[in-house]
C-alpha atoms as a PDB file:
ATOM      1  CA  UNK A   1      -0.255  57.055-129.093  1.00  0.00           C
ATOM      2  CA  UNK A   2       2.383  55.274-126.790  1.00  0.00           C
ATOM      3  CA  UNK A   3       1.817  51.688-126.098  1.00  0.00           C
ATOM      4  CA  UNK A   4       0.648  49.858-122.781  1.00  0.00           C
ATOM      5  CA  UNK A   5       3.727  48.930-121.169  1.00  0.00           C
ATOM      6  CA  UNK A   6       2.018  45.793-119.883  1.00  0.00           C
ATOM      7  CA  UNK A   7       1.179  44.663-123.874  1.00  0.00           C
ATOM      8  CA  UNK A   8       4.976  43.787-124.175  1.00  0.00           C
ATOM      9  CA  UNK A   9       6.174  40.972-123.049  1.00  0.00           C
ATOM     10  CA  UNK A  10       8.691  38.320-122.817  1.00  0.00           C
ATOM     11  CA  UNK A  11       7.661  35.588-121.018  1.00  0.00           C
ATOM     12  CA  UNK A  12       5.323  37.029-118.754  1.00  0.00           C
ATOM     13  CA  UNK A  13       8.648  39.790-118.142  1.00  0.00           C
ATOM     14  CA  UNK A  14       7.075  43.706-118.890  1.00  0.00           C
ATOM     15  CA  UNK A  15       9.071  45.117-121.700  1.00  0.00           C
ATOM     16  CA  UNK A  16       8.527  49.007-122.156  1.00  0.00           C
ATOM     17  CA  UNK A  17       9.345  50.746-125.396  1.00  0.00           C
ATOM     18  CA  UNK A  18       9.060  53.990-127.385  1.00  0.00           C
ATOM     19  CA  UNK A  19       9.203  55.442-130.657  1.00  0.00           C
ATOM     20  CA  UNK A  20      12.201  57.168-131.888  1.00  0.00           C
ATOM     21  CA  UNK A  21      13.125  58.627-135.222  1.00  0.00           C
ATOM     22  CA  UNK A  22      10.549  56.211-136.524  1.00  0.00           C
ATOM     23  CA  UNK A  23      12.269  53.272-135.076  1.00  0.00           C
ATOM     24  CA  UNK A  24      11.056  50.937-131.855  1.00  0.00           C
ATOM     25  CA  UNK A  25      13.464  51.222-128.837  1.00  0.00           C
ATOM     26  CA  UNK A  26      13.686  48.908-126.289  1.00  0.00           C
ATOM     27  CA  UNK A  27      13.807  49.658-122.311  1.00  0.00           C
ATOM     28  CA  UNK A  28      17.566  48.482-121.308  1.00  0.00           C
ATOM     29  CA  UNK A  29      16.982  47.278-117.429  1.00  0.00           C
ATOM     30  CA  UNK A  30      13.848  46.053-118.537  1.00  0.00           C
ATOM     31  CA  UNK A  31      15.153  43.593-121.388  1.00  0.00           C
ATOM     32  CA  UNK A  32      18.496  42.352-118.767  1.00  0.00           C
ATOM     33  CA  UNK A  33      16.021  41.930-116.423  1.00  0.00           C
ATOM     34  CA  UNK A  34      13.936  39.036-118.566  1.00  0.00           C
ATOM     35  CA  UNK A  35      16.812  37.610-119.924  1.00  0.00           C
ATOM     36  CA  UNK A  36      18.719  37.411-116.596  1.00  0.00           C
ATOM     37  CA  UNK A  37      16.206  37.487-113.851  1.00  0.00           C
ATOM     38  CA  UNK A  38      18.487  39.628-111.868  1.00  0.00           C
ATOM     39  CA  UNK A  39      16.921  41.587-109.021  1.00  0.00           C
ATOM     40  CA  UNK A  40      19.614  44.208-109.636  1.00  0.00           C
ATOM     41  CA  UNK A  41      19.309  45.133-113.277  1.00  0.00           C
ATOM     42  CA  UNK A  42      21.434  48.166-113.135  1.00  0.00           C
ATOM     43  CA  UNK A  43      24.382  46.600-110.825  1.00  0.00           C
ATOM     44  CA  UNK A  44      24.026  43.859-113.679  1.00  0.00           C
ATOM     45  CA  UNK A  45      24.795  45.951-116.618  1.00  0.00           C
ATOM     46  CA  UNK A  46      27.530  48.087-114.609  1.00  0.00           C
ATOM     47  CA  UNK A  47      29.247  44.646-114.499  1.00  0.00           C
ATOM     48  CA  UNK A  48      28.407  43.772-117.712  1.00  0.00           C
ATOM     49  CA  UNK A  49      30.223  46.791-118.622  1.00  0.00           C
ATOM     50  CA  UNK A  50      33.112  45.952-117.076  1.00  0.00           C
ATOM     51  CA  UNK A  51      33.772  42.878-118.211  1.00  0.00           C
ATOM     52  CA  UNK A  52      33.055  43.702-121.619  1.00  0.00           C
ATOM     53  CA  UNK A  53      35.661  46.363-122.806  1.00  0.00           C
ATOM     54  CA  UNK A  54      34.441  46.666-126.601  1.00  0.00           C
ATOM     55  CA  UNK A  55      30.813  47.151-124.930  1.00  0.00           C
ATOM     56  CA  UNK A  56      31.977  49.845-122.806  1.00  0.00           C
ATOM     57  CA  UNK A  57      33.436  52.213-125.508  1.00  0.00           C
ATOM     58  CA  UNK A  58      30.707  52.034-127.405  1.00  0.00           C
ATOM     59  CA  UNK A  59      27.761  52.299-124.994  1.00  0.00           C
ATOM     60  CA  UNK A  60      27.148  55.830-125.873  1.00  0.00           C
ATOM     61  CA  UNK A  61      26.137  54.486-128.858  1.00  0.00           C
ATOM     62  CA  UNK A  62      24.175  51.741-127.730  1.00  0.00           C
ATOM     63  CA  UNK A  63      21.990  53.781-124.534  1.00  0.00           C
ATOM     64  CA  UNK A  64      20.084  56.556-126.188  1.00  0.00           C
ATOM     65  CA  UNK A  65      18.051  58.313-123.034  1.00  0.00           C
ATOM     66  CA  UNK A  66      14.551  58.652-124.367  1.00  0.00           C
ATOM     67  CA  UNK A  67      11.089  59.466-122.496  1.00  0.00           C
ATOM     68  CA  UNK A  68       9.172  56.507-122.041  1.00  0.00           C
ATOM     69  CA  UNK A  69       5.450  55.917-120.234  1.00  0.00           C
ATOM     70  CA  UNK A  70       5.567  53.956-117.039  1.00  0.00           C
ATOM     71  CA  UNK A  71       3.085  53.766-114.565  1.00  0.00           C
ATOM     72  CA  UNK A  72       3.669  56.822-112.767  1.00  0.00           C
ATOM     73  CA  UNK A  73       3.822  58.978-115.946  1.00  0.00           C
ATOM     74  CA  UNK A  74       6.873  59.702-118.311  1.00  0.00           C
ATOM     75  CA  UNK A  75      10.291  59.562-117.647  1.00  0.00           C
ATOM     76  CA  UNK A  76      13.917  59.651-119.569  1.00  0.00           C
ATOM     77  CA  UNK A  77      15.700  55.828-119.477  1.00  0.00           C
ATOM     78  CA  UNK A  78      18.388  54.678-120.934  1.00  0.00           C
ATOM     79  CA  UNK A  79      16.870  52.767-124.490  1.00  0.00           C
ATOM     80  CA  UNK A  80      18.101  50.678-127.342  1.00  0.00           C
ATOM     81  CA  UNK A  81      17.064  49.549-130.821  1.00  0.00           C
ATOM     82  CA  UNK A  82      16.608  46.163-131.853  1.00  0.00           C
ATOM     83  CA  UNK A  83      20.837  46.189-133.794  1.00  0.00           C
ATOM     84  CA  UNK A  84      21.887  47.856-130.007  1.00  0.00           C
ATOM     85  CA  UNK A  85      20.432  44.998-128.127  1.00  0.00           C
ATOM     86  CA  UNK A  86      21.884  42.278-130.278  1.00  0.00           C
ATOM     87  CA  UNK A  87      24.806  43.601-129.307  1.00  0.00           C
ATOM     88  CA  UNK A  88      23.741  43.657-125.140  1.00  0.00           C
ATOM     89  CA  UNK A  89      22.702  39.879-125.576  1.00  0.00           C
ATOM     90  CA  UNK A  90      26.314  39.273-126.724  1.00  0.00           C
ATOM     91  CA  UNK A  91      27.545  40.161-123.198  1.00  0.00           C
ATOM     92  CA  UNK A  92      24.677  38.076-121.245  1.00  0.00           C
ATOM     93  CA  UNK A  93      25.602  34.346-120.704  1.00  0.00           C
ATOM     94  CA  UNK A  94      21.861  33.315-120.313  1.00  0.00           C
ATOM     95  CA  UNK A  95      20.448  30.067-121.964  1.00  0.00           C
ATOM     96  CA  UNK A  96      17.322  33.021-122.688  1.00  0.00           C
ATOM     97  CA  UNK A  97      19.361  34.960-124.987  1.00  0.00           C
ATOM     98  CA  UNK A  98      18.514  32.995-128.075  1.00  0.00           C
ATOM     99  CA  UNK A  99      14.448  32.870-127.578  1.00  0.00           C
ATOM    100  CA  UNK A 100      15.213  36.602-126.990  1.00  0.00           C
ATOM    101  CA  UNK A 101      16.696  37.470-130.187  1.00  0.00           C
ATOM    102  CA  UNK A 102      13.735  35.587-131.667  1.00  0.00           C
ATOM    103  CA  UNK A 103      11.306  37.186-129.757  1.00  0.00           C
ATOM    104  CA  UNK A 104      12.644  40.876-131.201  1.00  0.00           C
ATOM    105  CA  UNK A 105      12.573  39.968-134.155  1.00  0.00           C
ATOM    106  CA  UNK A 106       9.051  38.947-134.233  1.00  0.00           C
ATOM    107  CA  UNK A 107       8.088  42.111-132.487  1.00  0.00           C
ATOM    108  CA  UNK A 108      10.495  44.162-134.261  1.00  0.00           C
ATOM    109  CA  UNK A 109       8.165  43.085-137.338  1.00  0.00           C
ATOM    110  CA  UNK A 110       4.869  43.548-135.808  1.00  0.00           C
ATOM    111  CA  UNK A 111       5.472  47.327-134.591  1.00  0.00           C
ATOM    112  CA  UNK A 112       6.496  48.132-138.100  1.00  0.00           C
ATOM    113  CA  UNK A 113       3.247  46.842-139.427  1.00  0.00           C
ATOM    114  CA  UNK A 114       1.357  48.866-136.816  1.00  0.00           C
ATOM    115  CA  UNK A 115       3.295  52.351-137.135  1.00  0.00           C
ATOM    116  CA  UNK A 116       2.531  51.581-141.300  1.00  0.00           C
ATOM    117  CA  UNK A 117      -1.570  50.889-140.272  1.00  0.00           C
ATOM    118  CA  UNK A 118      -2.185  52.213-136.628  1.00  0.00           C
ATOM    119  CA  UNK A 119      -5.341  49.749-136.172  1.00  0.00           C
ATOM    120  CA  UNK A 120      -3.078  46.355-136.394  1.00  0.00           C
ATOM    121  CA  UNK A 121      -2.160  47.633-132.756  1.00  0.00           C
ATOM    122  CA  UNK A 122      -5.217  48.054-131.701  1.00  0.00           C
ATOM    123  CA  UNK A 123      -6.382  44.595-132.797  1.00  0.00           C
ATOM    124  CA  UNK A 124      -3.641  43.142-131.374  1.00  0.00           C
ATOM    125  CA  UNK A 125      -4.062  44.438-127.307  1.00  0.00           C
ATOM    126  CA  UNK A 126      -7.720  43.299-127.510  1.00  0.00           C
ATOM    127  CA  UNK A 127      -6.449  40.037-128.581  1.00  0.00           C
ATOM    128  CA  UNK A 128      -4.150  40.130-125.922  1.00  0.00           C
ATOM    129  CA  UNK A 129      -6.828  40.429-123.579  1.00  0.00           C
ATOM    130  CA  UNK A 130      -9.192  38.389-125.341  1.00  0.00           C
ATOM    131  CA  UNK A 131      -7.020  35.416-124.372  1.00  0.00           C
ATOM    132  CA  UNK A 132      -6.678  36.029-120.970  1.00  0.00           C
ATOM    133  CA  UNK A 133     -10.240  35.859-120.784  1.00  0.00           C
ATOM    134  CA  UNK A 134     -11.779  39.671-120.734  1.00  0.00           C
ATOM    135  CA  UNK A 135     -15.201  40.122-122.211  1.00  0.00           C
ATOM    136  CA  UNK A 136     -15.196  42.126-125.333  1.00  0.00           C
ATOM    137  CA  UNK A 137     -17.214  44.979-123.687  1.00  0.00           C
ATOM    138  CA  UNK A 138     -14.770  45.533-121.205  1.00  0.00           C
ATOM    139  CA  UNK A 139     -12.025  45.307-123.444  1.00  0.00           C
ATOM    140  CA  UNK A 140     -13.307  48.140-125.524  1.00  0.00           C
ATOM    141  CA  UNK A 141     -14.046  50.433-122.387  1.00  0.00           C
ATOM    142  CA  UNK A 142     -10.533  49.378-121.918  1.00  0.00           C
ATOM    143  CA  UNK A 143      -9.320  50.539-125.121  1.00  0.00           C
ATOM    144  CA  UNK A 144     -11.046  53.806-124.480  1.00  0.00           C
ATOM    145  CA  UNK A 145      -9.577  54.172-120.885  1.00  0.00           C
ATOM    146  CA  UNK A 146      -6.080  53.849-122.334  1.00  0.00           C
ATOM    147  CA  UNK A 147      -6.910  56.249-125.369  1.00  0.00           C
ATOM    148  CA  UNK A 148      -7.907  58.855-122.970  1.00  0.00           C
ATOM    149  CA  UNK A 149      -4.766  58.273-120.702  1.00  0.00           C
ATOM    150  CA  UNK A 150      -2.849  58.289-124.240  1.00  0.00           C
ATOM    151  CA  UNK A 151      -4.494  61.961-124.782  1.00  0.00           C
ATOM    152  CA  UNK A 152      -3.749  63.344-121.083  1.00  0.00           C
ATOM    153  CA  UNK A 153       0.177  62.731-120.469  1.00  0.00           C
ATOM    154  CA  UNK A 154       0.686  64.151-123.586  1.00  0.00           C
ATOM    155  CA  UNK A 155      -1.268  66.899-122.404  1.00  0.00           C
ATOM    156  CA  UNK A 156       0.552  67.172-119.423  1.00  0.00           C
ATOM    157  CA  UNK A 157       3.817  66.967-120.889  1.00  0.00           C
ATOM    158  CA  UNK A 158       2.797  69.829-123.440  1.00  0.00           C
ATOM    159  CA  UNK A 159       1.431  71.892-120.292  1.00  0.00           C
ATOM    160  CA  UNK A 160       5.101  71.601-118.795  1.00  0.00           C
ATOM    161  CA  UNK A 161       4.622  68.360-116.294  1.00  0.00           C
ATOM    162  CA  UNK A 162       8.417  67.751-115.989  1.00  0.00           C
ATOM    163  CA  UNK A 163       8.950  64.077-114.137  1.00  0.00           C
ATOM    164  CA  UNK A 164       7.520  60.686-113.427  1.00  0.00           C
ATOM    165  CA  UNK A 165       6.906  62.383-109.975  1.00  0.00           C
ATOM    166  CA  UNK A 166       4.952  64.860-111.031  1.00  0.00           C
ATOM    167  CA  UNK A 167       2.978  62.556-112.945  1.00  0.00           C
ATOM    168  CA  UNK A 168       2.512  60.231-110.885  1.00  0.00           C
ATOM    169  CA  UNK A 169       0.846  62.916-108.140  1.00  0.00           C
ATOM    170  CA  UNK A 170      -2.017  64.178-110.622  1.00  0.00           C
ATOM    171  CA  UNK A 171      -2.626  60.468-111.617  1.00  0.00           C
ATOM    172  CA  UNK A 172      -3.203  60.185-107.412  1.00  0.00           C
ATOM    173  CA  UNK A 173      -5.544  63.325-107.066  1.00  0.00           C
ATOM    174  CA  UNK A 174      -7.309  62.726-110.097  1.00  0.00           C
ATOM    175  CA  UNK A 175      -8.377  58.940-108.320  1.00  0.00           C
ATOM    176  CA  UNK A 176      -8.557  60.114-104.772  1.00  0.00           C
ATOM    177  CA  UNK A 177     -11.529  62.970-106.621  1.00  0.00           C
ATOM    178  CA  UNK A 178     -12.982  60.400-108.465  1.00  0.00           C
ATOM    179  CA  UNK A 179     -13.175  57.077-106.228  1.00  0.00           C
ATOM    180  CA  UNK A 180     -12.027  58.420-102.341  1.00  0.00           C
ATOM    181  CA  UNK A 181      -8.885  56.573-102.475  1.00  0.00           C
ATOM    182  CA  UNK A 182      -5.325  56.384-103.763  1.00  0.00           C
ATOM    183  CA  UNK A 183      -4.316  54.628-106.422  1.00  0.00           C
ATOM    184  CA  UNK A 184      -2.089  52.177-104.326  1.00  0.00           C
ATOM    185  CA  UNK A 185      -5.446  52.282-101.645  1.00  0.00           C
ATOM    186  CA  UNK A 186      -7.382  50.883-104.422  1.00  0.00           C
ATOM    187  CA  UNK A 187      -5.198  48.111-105.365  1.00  0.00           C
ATOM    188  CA  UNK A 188      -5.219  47.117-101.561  1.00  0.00           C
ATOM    189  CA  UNK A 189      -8.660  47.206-101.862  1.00  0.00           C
ATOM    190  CA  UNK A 190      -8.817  44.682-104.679  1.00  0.00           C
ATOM    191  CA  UNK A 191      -5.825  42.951-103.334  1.00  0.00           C
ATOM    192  CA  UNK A 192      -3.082  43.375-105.977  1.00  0.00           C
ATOM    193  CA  UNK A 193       0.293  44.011-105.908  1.00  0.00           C
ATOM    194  CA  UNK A 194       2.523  44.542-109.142  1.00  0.00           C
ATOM    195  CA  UNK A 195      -0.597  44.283-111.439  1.00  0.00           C
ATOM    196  CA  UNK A 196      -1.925  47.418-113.067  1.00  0.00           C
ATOM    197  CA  UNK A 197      -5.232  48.645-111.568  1.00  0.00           C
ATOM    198  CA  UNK A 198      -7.113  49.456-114.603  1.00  0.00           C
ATOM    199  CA  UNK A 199      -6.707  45.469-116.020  1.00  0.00           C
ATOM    200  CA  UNK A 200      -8.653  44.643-113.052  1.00  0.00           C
ATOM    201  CA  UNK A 201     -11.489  47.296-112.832  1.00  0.00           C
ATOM    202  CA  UNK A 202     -15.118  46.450-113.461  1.00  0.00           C
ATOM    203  CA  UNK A 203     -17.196  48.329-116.292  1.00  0.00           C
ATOM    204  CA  UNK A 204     -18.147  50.771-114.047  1.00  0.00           C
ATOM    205  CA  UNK A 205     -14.444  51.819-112.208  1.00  0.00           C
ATOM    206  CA  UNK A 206     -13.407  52.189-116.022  1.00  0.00           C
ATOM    207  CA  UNK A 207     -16.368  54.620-117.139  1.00  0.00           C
ATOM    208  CA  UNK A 208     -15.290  56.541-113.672  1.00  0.00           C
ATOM    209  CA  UNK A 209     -12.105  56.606-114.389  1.00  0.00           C
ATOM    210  CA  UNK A 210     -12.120  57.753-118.157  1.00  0.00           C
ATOM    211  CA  UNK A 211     -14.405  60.343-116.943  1.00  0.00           C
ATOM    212  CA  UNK A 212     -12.141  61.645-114.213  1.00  0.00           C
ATOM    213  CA  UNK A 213      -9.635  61.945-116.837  1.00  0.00           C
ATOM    214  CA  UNK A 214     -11.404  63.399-119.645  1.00  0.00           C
ATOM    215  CA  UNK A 215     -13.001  65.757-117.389  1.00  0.00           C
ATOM    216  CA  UNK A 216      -9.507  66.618-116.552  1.00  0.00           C
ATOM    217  CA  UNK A 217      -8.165  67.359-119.865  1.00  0.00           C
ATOM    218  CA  UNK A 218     -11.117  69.659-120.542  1.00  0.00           C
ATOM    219  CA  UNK A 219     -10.672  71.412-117.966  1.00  0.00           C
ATOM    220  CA  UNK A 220      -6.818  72.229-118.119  1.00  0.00           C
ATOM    221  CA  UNK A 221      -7.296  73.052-121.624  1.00  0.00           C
ATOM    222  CA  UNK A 222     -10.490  75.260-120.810  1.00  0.00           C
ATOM    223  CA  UNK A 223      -8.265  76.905-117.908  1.00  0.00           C
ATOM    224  CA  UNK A 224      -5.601  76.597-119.969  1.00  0.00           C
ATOM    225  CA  UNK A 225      -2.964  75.043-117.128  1.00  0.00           C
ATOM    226  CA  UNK A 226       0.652  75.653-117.357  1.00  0.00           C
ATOM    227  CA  UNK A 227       2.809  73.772-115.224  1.00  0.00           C
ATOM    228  CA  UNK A 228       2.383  71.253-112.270  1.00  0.00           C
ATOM    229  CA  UNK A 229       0.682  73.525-110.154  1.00  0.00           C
ATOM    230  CA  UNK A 230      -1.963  74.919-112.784  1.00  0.00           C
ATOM    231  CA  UNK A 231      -2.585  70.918-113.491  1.00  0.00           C
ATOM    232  CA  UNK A 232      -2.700  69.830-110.150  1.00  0.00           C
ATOM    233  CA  UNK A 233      -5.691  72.002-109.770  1.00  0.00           C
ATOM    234  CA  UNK A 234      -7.207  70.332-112.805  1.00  0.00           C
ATOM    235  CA  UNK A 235      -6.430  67.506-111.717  1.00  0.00           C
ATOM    236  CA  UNK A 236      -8.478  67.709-108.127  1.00  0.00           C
ATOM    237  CA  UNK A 237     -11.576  69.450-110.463  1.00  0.00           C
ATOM    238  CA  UNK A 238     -11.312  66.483-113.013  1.00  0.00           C
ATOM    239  CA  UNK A 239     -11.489  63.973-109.990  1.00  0.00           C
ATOM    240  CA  UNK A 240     -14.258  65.847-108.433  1.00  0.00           C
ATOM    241  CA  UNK A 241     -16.507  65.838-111.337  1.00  0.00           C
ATOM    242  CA  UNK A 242     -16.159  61.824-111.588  1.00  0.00           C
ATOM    243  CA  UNK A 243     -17.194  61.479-107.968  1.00  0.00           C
ATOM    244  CA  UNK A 244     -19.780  63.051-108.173  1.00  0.00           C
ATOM    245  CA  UNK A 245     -21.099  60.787-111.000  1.00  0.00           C
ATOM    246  CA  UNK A 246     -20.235  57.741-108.565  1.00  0.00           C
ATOM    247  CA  UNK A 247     -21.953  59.192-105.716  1.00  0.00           C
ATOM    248  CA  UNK A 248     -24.802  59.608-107.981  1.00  0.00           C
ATOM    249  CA  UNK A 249     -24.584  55.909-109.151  1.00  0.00           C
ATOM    250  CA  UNK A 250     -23.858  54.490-105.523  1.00  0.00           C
ATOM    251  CA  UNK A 251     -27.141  56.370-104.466  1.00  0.00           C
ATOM    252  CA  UNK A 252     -29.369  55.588-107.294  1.00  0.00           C
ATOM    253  CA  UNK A 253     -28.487  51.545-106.954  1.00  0.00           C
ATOM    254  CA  UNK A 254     -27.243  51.051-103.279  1.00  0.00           C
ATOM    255  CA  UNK A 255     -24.082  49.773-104.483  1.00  0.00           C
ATOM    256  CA  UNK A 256     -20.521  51.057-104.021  1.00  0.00           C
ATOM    257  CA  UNK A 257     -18.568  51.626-107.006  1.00  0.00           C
ATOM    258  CA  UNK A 258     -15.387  50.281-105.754  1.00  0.00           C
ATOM    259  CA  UNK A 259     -15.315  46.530-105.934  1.00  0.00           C
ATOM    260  CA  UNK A 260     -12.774  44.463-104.108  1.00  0.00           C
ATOM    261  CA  UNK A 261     -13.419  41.949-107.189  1.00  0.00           C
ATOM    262  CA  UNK A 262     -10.245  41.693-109.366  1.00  0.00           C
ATOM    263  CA  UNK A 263      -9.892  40.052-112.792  1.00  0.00           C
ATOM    264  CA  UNK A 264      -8.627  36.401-111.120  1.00  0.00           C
ATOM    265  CA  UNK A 265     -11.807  36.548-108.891  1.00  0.00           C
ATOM    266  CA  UNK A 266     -13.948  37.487-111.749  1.00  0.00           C
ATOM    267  CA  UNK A 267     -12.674  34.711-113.861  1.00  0.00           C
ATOM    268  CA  UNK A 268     -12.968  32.211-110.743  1.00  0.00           C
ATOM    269  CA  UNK A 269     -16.225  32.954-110.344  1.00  0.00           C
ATOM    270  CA  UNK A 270     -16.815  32.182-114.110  1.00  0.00           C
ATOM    271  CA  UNK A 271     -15.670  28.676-113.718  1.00  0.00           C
ATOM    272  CA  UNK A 272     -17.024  28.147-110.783  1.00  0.00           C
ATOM    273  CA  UNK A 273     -20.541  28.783-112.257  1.00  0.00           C
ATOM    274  CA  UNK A 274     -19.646  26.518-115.373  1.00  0.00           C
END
């Protein structure tokens, strides 16, 4: 299963990675980014580049383009292991360099553990989330949710989904069946910006949502979906079956299923009860 982009972080900077050849590879912009805090990642490492001659000639070494989950789906950036980024730090004057190095070391460590016993991961995001605060029944519906994400793009990349695009346009239908809006209409709705949606759903948007995409994987697999336009149609299906269930649920308690509450509000609320 690929990891929760989200999980990964270096002071509070996202740091995506994938598995390759049994090895952990880093995402490139994404590390320059933390250790820099340039707005321009990629201008950044052109110039990098450029000043650094012995980098340059051996870059091909150093960038291996692998497929990595974002939020919009999978898609092919440029990556490097843990000895490759050593190297990158070299070429960043940045008083975070050394707390870097430290930091991949440590996780470096920790992914090897977790590739040798799978469930060291898994104890490890609900920790994450246990310190921010989440309850431990929503961070096991969260678990699931991701699981069942985990399970689709692989699906869809195994059914011929080519691009983040792509991906990103089923994720869309598949909400818009299941919960009348968008996925960026729904983070509106709660008020969030660069967050991810899912960390701030309640119980019940999660149960909709991992049925809208369960329901989806059944029923590209039943239909046997090739390509994006045989998923697409899955996707709407997948979506519909979900809203019906929260139609059903909004008219059986007189409550919509969307909530503008987000996980800050929840948490608020919490103290301000204490």
């Amino acid at each position: 299963m690929s990891q929760l982009p989200e999980l990964l972080q270096f002071e509070k900077n996202p740091i995506r990675s994938t598995m390759h050849e049994g090895e952990l590879y880093f995402v490139i912009v994404d590390v320059v980014t933390a250790i820099t805090d340039s707005k321009a990642p990629g201008q950044y490492i052109k110039d990098m580049r450029r000043r650094d001659k012995e980098l340059a000639k051996g870059w091909v070494k150093i960038a291996t383009p692998l497929s990595v989950v974002t939020a919009g789906g999978k898609q092919r950036m440029n990556c490097a292991n843990r000895e490759g980024l050593f190297r990158i730090i070299q070429a960043i004057p940045s008083p975070k360099a050394e707390p870097f190095r430290l930091w991949l070391a440590k996780v470096g460590a920790e992914r090897l553990e977790e590739i040798e016993d799978p469930m060291k991961a898994i104890t490890r995001a609900k920790e994450h989330y246990r310190k921010k605060g989440y309850s431990d029944k929503w961070i096991n519906t969260r678990m699931q949710s991701k699981q069942v994400r985990d399970i689709l793009t692989d699906e869809w990349n195994e059914r011929g989904v080519e691009n983040s695009r792509q991906y990103g346009t089923l994720t869309n239908e598949i909400h818009k069946g299941a919960f009348d809006l968008t996925v960026k209409q729904h983070k509106e709705h709660k008020d969030l910006k660069s967050q991810n949606l899912r960390d701030h759903m309640t119980l019940t948007e999660l149960a909709i949502n991992i049925l809208a995409e369960a329901s989806t994987i059944d029923i590209a697999r039943g239909k046997n979906a090739k390509g994006f336009t045989g998923n697409l149609d899955a996707a709407r299906e997948g979506g519909e079956v979900a809203g019906n269930a929260r139609r059903d649920i909004e008219s059986r308690t007189g409550k919509q299923v969307v909530s503008k509450q987000n996980f800050r509000k929840r948490l608020k609320g919490k103290k301000d009860k204490a």
